[in-house]
PDB file of N, CA and C in Angstrom:
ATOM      1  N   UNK A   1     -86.505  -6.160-115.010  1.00  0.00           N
ATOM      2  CA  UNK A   1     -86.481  -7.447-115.654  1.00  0.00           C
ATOM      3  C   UNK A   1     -85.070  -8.007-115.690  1.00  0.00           C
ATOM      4  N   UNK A   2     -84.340  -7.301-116.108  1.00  0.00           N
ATOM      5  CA  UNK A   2     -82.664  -7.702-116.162  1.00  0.00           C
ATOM      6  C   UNK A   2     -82.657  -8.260-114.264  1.00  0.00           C
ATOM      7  N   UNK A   3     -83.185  -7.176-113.884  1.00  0.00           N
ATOM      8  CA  UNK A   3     -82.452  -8.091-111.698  1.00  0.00           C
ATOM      9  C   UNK A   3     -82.795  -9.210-112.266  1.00  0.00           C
ATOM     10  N   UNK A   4     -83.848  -9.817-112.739  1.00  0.00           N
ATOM     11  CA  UNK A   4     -84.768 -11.362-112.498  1.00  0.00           C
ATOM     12  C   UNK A   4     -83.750 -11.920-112.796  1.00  0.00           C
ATOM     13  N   UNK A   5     -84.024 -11.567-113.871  1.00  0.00           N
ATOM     14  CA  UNK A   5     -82.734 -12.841-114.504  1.00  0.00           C
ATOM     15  C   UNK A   5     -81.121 -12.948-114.298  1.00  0.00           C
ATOM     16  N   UNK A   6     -80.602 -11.973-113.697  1.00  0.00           N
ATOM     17  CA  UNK A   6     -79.074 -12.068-112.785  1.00  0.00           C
ATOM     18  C   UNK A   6     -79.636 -13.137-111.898  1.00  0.00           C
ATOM     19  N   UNK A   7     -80.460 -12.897-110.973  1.00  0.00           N
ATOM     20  CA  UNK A   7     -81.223 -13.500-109.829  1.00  0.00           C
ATOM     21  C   UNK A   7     -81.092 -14.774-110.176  1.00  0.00           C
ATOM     22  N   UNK A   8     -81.444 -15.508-111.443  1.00  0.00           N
ATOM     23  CA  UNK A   8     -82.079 -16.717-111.889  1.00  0.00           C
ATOM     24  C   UNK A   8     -80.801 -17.082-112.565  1.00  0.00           C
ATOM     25  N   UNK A   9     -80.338 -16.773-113.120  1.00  0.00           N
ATOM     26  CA  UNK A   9     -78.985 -17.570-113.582  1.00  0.00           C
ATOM     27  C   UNK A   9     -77.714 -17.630-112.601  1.00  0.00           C
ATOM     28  N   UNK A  10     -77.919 -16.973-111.441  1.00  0.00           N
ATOM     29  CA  UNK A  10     -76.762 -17.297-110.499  1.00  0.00           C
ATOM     30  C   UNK A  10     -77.158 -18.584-110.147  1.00  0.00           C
ATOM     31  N   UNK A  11     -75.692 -19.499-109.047  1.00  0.00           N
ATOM     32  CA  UNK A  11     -75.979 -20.757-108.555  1.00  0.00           C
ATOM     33  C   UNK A  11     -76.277 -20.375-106.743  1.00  0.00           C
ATOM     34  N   UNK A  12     -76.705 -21.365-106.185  1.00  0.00           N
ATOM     35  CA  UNK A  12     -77.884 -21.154-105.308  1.00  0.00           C
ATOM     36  C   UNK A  12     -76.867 -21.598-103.967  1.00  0.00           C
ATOM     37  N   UNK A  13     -75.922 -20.491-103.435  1.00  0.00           N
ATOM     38  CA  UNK A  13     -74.966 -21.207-102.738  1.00  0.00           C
ATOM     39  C   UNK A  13     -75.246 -21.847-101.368  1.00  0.00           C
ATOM     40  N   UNK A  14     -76.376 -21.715-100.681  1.00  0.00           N
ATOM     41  CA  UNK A  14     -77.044 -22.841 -99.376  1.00  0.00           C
ATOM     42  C   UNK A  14     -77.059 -23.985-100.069  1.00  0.00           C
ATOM     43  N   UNK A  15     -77.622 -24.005-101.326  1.00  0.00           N
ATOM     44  CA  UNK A  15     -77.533 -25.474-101.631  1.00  0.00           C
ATOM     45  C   UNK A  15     -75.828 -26.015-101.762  1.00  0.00           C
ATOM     46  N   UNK A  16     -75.151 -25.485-102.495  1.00  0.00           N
ATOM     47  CA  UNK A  16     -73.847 -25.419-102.767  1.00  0.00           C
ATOM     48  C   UNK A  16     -73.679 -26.308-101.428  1.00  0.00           C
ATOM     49  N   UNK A  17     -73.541 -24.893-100.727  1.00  0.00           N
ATOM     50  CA  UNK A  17     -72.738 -25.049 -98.738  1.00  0.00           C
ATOM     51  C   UNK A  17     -73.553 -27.107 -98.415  1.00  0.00           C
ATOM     52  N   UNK A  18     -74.792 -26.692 -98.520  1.00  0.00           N
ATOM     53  CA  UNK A  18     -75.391 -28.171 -98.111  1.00  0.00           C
ATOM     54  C   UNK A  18     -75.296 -29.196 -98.201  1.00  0.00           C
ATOM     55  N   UNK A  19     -74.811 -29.068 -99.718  1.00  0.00           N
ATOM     56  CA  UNK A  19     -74.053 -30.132-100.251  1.00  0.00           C
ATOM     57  C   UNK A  19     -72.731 -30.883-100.293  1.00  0.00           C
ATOM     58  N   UNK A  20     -71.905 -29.408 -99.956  1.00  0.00           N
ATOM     59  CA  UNK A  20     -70.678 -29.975 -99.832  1.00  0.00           C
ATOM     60  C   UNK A  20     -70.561 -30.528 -98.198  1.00  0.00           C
ATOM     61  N   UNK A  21     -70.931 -29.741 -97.326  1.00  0.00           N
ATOM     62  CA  UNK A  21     -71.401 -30.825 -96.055  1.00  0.00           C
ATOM     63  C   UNK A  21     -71.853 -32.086 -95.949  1.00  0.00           C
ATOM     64  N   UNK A  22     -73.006 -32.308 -96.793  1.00  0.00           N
ATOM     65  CA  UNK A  22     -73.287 -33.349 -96.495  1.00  0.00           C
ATOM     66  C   UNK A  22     -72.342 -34.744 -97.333  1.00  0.00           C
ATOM     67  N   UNK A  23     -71.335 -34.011 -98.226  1.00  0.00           N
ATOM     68  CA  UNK A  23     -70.322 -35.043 -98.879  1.00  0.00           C
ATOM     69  C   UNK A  23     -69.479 -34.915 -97.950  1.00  0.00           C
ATOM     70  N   UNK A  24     -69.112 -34.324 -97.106  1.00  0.00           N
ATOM     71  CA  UNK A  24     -68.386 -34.110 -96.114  1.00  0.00           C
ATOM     72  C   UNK A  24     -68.525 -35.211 -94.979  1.00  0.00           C
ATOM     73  N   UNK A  25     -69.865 -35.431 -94.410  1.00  0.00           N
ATOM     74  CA  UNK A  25     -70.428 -36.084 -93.208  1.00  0.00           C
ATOM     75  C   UNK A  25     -70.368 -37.739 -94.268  1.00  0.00           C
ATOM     76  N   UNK A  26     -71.000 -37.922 -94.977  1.00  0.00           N
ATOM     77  CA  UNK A  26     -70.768 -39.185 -95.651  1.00  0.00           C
ATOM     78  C   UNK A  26     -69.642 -39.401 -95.782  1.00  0.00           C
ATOM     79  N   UNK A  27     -68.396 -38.942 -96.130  1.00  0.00           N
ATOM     80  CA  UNK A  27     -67.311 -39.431 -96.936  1.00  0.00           C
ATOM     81  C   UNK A  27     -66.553 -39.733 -95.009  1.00  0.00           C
ATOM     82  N   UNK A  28     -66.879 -38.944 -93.799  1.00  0.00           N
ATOM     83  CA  UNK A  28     -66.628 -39.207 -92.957  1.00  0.00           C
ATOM     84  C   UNK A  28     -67.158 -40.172 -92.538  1.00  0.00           C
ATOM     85  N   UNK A  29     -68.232 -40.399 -92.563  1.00  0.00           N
ATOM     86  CA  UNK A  29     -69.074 -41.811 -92.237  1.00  0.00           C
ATOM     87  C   UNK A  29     -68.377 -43.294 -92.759  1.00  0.00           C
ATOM     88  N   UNK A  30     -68.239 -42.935 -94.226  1.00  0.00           N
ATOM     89  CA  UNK A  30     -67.806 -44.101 -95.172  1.00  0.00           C
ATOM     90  C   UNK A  30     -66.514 -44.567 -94.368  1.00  0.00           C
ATOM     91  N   UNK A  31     -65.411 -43.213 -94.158  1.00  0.00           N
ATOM     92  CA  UNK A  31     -63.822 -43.664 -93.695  1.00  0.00           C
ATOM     93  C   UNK A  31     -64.241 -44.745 -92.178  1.00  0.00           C
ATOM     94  N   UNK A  32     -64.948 -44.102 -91.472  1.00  0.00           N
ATOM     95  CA  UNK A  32     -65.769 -44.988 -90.074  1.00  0.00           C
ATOM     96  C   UNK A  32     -65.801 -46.337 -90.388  1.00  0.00           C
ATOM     97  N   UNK A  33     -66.736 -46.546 -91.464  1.00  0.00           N
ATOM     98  CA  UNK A  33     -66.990 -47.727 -91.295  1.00  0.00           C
ATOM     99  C   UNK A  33     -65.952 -48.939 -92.101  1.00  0.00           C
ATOM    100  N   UNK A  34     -64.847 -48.245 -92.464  1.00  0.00           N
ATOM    101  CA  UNK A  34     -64.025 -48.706 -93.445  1.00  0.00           C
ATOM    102  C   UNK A  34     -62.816 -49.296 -92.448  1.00  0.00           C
ATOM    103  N   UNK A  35     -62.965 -48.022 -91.415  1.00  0.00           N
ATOM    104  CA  UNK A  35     -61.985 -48.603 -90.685  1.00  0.00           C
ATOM    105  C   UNK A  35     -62.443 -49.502 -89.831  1.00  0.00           C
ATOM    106  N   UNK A  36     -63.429 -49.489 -89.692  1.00  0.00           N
ATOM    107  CA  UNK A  36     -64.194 -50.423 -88.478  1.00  0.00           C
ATOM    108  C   UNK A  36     -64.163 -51.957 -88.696  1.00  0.00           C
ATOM    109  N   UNK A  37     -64.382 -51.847 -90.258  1.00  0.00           N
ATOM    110  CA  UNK A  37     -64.132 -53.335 -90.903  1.00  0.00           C
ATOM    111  C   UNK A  37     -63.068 -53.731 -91.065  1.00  0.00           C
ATOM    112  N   UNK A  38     -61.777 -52.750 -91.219  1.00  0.00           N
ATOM    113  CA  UNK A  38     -60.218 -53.013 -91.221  1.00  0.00           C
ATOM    114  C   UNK A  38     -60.185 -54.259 -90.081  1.00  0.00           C
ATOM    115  N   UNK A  39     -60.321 -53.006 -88.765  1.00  0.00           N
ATOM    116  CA  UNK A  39     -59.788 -53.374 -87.707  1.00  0.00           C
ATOM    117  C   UNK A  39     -60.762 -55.193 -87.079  1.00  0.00           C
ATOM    118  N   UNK A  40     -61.886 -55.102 -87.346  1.00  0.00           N
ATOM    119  CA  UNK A  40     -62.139 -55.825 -87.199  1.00  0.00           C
ATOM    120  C   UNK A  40     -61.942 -57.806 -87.596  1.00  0.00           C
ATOM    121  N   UNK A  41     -61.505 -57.060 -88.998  1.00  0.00           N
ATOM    122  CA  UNK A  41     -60.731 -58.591 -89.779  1.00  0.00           C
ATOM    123  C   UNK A  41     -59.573 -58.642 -89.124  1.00  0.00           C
ATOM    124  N   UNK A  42     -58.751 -57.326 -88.766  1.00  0.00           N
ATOM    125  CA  UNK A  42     -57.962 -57.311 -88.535  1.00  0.00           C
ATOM    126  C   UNK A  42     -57.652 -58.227 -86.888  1.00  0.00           C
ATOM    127  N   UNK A  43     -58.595 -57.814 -86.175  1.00  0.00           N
ATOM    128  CA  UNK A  43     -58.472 -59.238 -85.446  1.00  0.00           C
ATOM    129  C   UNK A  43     -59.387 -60.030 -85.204  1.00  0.00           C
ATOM    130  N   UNK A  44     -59.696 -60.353 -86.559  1.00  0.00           N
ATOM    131  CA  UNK A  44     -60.035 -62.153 -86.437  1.00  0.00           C
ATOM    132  C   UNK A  44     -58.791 -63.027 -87.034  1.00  0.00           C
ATOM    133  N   UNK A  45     -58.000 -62.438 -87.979  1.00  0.00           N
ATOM    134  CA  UNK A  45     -56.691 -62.654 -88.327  1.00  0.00           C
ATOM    135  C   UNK A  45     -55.707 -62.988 -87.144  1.00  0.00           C
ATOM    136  N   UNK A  46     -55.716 -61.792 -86.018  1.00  0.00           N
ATOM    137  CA  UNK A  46     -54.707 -61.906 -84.978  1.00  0.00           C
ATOM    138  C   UNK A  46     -55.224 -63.250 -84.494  1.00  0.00           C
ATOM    139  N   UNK A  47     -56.521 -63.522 -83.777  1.00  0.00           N
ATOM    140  CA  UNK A  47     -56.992 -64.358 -83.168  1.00  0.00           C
ATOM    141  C   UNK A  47     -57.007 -65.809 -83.619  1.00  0.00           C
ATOM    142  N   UNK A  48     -57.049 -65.742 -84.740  1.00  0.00           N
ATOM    143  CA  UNK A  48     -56.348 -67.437 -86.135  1.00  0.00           C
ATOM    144  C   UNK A  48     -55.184 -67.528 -85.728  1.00  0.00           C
ATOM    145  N   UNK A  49     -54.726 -66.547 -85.487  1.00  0.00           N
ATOM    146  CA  UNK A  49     -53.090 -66.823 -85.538  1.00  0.00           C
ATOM    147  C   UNK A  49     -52.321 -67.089 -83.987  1.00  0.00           C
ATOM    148  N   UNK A  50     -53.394 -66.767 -83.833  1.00  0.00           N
ATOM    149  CA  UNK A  50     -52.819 -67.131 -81.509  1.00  0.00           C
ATOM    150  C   UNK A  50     -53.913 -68.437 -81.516  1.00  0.00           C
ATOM    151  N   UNK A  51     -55.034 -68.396 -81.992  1.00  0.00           N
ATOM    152  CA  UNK A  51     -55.369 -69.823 -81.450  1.00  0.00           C
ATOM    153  C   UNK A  51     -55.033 -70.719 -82.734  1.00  0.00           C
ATOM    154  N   UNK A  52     -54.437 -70.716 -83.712  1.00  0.00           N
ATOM    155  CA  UNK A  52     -54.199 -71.742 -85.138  1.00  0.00           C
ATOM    156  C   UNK A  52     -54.073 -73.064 -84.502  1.00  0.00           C
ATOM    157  N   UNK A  53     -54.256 -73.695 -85.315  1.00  0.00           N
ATOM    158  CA  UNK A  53     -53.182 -74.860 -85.132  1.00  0.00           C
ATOM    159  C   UNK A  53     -51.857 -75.400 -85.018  1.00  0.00           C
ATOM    160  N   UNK A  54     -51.629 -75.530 -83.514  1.00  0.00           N
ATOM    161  CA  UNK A  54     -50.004 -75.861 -83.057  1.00  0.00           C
ATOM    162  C   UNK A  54     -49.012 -76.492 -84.135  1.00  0.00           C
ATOM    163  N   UNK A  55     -47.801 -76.072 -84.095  1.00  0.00           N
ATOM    164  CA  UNK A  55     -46.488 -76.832 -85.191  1.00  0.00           C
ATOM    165  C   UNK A  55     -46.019 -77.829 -84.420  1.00  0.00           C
ATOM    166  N   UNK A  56     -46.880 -79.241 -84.334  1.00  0.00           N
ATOM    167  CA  UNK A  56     -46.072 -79.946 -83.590  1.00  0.00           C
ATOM    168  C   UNK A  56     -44.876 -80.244 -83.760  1.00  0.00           C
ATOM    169  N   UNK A  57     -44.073 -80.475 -84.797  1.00  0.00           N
ATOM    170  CA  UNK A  57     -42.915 -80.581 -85.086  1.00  0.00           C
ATOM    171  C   UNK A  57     -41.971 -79.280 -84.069  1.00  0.00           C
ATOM    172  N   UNK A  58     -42.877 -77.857 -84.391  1.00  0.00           N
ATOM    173  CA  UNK A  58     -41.886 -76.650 -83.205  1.00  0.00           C
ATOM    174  C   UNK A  58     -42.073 -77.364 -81.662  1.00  0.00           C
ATOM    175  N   UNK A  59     -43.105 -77.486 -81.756  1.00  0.00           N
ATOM    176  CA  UNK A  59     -43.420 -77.887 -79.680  1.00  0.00           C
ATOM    177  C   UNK A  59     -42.656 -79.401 -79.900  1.00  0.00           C
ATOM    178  N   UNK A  60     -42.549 -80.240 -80.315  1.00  0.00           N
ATOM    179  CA  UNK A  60     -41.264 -81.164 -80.380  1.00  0.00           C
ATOM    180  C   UNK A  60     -40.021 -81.328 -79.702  1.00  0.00           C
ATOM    181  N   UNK A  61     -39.637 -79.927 -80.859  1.00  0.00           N
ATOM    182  CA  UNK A  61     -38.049 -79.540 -80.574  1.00  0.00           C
ATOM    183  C   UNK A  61     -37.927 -78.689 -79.352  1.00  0.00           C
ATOM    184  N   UNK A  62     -39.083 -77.891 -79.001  1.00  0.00           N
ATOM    185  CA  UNK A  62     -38.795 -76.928 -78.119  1.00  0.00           C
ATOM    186  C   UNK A  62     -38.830 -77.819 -76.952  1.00  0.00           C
ATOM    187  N   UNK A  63     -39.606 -79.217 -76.714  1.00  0.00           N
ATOM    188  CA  UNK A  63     -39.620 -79.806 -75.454  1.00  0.00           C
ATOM    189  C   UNK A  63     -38.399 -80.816 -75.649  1.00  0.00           C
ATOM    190  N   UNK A  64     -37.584 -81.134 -76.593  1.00  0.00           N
ATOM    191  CA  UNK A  64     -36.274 -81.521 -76.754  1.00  0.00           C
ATOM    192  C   UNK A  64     -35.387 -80.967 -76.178  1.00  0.00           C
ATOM    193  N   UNK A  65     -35.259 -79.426 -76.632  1.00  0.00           N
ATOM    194  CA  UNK A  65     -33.966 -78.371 -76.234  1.00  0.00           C
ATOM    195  C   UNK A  65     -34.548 -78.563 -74.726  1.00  0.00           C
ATOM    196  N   UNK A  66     -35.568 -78.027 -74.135  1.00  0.00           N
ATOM    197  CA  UNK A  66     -36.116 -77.981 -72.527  1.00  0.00           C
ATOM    198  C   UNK A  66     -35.291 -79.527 -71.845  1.00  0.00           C
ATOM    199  N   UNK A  67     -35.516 -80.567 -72.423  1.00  0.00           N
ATOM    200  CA  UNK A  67     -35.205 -81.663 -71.921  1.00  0.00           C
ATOM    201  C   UNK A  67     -33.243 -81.690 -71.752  1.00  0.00           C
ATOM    202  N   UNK A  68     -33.001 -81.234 -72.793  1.00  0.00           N
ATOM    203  CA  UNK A  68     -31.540 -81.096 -72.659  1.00  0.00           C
ATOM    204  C   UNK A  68     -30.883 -80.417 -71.724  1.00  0.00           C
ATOM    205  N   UNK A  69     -31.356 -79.240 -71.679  1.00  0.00           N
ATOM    206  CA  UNK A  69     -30.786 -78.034 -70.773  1.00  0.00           C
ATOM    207  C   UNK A  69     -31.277 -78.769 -69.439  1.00  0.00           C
ATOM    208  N   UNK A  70     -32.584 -79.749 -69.287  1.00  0.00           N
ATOM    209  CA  UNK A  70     -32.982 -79.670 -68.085  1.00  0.00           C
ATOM    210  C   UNK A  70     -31.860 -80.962 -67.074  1.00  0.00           C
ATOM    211  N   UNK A  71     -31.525 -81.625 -68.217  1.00  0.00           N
ATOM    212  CA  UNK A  71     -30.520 -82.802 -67.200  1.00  0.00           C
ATOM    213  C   UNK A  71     -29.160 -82.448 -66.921  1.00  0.00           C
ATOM    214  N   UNK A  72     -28.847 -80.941 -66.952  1.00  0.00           N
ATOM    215  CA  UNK A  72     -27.538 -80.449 -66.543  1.00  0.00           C
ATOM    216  C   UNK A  72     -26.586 -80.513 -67.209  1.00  0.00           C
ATOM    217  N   UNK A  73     -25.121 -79.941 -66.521  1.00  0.00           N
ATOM    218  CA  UNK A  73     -24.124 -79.738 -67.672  1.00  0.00           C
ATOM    219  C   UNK A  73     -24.047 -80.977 -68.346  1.00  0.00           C
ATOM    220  N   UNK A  74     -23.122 -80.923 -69.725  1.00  0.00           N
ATOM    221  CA  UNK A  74     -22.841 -81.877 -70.276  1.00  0.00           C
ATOM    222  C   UNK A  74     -21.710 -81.122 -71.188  1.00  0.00           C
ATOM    223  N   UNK A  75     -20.598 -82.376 -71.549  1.00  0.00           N
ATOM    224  CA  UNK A  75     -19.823 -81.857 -71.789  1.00  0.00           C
ATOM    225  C   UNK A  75     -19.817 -81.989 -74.234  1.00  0.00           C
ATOM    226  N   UNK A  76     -19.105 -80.452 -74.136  1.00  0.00           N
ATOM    227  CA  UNK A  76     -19.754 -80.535 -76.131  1.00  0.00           C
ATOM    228  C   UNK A  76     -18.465 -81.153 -76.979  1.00  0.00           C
ATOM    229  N   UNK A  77     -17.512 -81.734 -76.240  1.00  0.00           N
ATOM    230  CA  UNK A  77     -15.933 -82.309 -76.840  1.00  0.00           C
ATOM    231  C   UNK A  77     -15.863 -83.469 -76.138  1.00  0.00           C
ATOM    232  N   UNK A  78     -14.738 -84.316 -77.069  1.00  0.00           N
ATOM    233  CA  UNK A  78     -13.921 -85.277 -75.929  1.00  0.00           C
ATOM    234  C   UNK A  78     -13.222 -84.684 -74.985  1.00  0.00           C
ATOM    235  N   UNK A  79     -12.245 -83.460 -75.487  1.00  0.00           N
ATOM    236  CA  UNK A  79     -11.086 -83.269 -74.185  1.00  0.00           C
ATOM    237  C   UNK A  79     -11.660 -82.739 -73.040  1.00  0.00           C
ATOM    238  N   UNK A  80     -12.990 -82.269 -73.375  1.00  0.00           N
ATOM    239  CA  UNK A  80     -13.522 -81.907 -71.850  1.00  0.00           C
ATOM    240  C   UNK A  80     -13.408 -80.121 -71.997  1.00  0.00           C
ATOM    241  N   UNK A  81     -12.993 -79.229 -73.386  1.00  0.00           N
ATOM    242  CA  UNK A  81     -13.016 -78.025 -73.106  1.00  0.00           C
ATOM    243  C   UNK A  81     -14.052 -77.345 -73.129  1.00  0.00           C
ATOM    244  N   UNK A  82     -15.726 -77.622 -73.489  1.00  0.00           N
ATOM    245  CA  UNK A  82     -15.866 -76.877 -73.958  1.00  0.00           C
ATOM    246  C   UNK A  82     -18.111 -77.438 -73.109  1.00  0.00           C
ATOM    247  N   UNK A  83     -18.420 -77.065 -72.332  1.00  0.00           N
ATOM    248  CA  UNK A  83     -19.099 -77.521 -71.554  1.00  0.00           C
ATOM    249  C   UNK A  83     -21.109 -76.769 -71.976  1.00  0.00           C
ATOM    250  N   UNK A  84     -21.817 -77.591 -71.802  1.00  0.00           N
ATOM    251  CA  UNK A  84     -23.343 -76.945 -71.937  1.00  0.00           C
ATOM    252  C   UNK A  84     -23.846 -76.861 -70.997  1.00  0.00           C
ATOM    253  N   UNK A  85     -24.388 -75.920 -70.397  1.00  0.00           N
ATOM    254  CA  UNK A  85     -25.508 -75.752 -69.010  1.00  0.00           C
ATOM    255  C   UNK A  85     -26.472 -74.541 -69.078  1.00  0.00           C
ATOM    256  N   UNK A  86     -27.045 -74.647 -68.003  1.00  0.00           N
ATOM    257  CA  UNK A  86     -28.238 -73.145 -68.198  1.00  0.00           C
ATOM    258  C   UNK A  86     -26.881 -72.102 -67.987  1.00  0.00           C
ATOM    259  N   UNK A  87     -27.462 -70.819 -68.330  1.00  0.00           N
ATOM    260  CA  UNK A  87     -26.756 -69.511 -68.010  1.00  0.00           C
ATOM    261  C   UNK A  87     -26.303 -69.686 -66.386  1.00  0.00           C
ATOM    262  N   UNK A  88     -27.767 -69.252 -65.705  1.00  0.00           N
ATOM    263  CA  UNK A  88     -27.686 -69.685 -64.693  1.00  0.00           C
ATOM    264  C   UNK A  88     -26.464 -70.071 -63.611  1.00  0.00           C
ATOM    265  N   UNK A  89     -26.579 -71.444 -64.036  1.00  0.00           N
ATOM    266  CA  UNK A  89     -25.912 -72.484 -63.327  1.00  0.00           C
ATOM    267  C   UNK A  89     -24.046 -72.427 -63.892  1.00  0.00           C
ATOM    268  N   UNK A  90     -23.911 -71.669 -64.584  1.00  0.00           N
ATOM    269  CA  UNK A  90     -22.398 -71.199 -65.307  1.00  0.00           C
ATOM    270  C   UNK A  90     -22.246 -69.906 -64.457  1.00  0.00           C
ATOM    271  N   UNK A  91     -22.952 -68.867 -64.339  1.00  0.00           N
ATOM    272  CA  UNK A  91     -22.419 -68.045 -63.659  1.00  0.00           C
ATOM    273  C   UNK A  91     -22.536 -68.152 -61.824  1.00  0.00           C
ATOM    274  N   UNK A  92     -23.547 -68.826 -61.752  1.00  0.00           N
ATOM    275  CA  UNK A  92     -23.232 -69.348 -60.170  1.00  0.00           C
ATOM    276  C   UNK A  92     -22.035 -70.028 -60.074  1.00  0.00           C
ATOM    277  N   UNK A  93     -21.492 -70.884 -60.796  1.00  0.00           N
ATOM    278  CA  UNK A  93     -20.058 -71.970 -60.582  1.00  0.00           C
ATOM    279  C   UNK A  93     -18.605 -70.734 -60.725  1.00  0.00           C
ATOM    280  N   UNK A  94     -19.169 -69.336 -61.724  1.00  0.00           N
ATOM    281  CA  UNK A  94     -18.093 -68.499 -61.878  1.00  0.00           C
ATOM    282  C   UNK A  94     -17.725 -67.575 -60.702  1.00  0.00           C
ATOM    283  N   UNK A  95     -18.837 -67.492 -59.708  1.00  0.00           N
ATOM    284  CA  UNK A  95     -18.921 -66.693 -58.753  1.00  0.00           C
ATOM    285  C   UNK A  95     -18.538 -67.567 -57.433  1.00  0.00           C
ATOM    286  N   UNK A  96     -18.951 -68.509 -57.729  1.00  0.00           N
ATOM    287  CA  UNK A  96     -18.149 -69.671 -56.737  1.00  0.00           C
ATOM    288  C   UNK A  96     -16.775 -69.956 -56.836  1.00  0.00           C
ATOM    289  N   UNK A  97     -16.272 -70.060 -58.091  1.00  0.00           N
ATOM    290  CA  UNK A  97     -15.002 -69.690 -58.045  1.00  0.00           C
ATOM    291  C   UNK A  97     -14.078 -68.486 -57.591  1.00  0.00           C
ATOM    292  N   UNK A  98     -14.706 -67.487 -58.216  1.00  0.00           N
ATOM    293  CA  UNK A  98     -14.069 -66.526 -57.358  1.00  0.00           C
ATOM    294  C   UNK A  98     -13.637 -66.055 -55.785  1.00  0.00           C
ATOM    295  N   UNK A  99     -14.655 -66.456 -55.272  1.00  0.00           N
ATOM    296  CA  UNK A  99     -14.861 -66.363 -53.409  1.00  0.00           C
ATOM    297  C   UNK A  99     -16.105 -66.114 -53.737  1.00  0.00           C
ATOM    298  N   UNK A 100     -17.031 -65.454 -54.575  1.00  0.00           N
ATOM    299  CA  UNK A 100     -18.179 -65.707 -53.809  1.00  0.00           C
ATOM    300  C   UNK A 100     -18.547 -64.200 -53.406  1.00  0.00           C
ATOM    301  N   UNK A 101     -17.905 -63.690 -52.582  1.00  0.00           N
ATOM    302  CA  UNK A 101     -18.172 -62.024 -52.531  1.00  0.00           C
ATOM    303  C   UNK A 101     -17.276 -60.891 -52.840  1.00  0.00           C
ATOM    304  N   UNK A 102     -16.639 -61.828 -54.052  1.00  0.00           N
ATOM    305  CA  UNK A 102     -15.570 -60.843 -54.671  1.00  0.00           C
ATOM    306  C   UNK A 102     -16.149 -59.366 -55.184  1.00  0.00           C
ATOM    307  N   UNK A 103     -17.023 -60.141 -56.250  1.00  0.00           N
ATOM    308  CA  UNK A 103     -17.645 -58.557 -56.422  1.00  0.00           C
ATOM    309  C   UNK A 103     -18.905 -58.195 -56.398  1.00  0.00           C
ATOM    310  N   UNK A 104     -19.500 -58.607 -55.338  1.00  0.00           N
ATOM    311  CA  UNK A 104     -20.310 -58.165 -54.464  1.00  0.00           C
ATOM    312  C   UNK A 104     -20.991 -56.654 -53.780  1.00  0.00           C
ATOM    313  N   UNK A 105     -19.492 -56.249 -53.782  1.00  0.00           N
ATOM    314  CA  UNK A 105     -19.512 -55.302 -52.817  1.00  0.00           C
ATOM    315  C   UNK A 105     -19.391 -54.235 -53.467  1.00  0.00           C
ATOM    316  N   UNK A 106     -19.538 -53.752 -54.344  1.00  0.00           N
ATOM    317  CA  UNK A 106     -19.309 -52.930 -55.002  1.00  0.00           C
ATOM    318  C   UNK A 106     -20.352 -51.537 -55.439  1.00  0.00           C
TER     319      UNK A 106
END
């Protein structure tokens, strides 16, 4: 009579094991779908933000500066020291000054 009841007041560890598995497989499931929804706002956010609505005021200025650079040097003083152009077109005139295949060869 005493086995019975050791028997009957212990806890029932398959269930135990079963249980903690199956909080296991859910709580893995849950992180799944948690991230799934992250990522997913996550780009409809990106996608607002590449197709939003343009700053016309930025595309403005940016086709201003384009327009500037695009009509060539110009000079940023009266005395003439101090000059604006593409990169470009400054280091081609520096290499032209030099000869050209000064350092070239190197």
């Amino acid at each position: 009579m005493q086995e019975s009841a050791r028997e009957k007041s212990g806890f029932n560890t398959a269930a135990v094991l079963l249980c903690g598995l199956a909080l296991i497989i859910f709580l893995y499931a849950l992180s799944l779908f948690l991230e799934g929804g992250f990522l997913a706002t996550q780009a409809q956010v990106r996608d607002a933000k590449l197709t939003g609505p343009v700053n016309e005021q930025l595309q403005a200025h940016r086709a201003e500066q384009r327009a500037i650079l695009e009509d060539g040097p110009r000079w940023l003083d009266d005395q003439h020291t101090r000059a604006c152009m593409p990169i470009e077109d400054a280091m081609g005139q520096v290499i032209a000054r030099q000869g050209g295949a000064h350092g070239e060869g190197r």
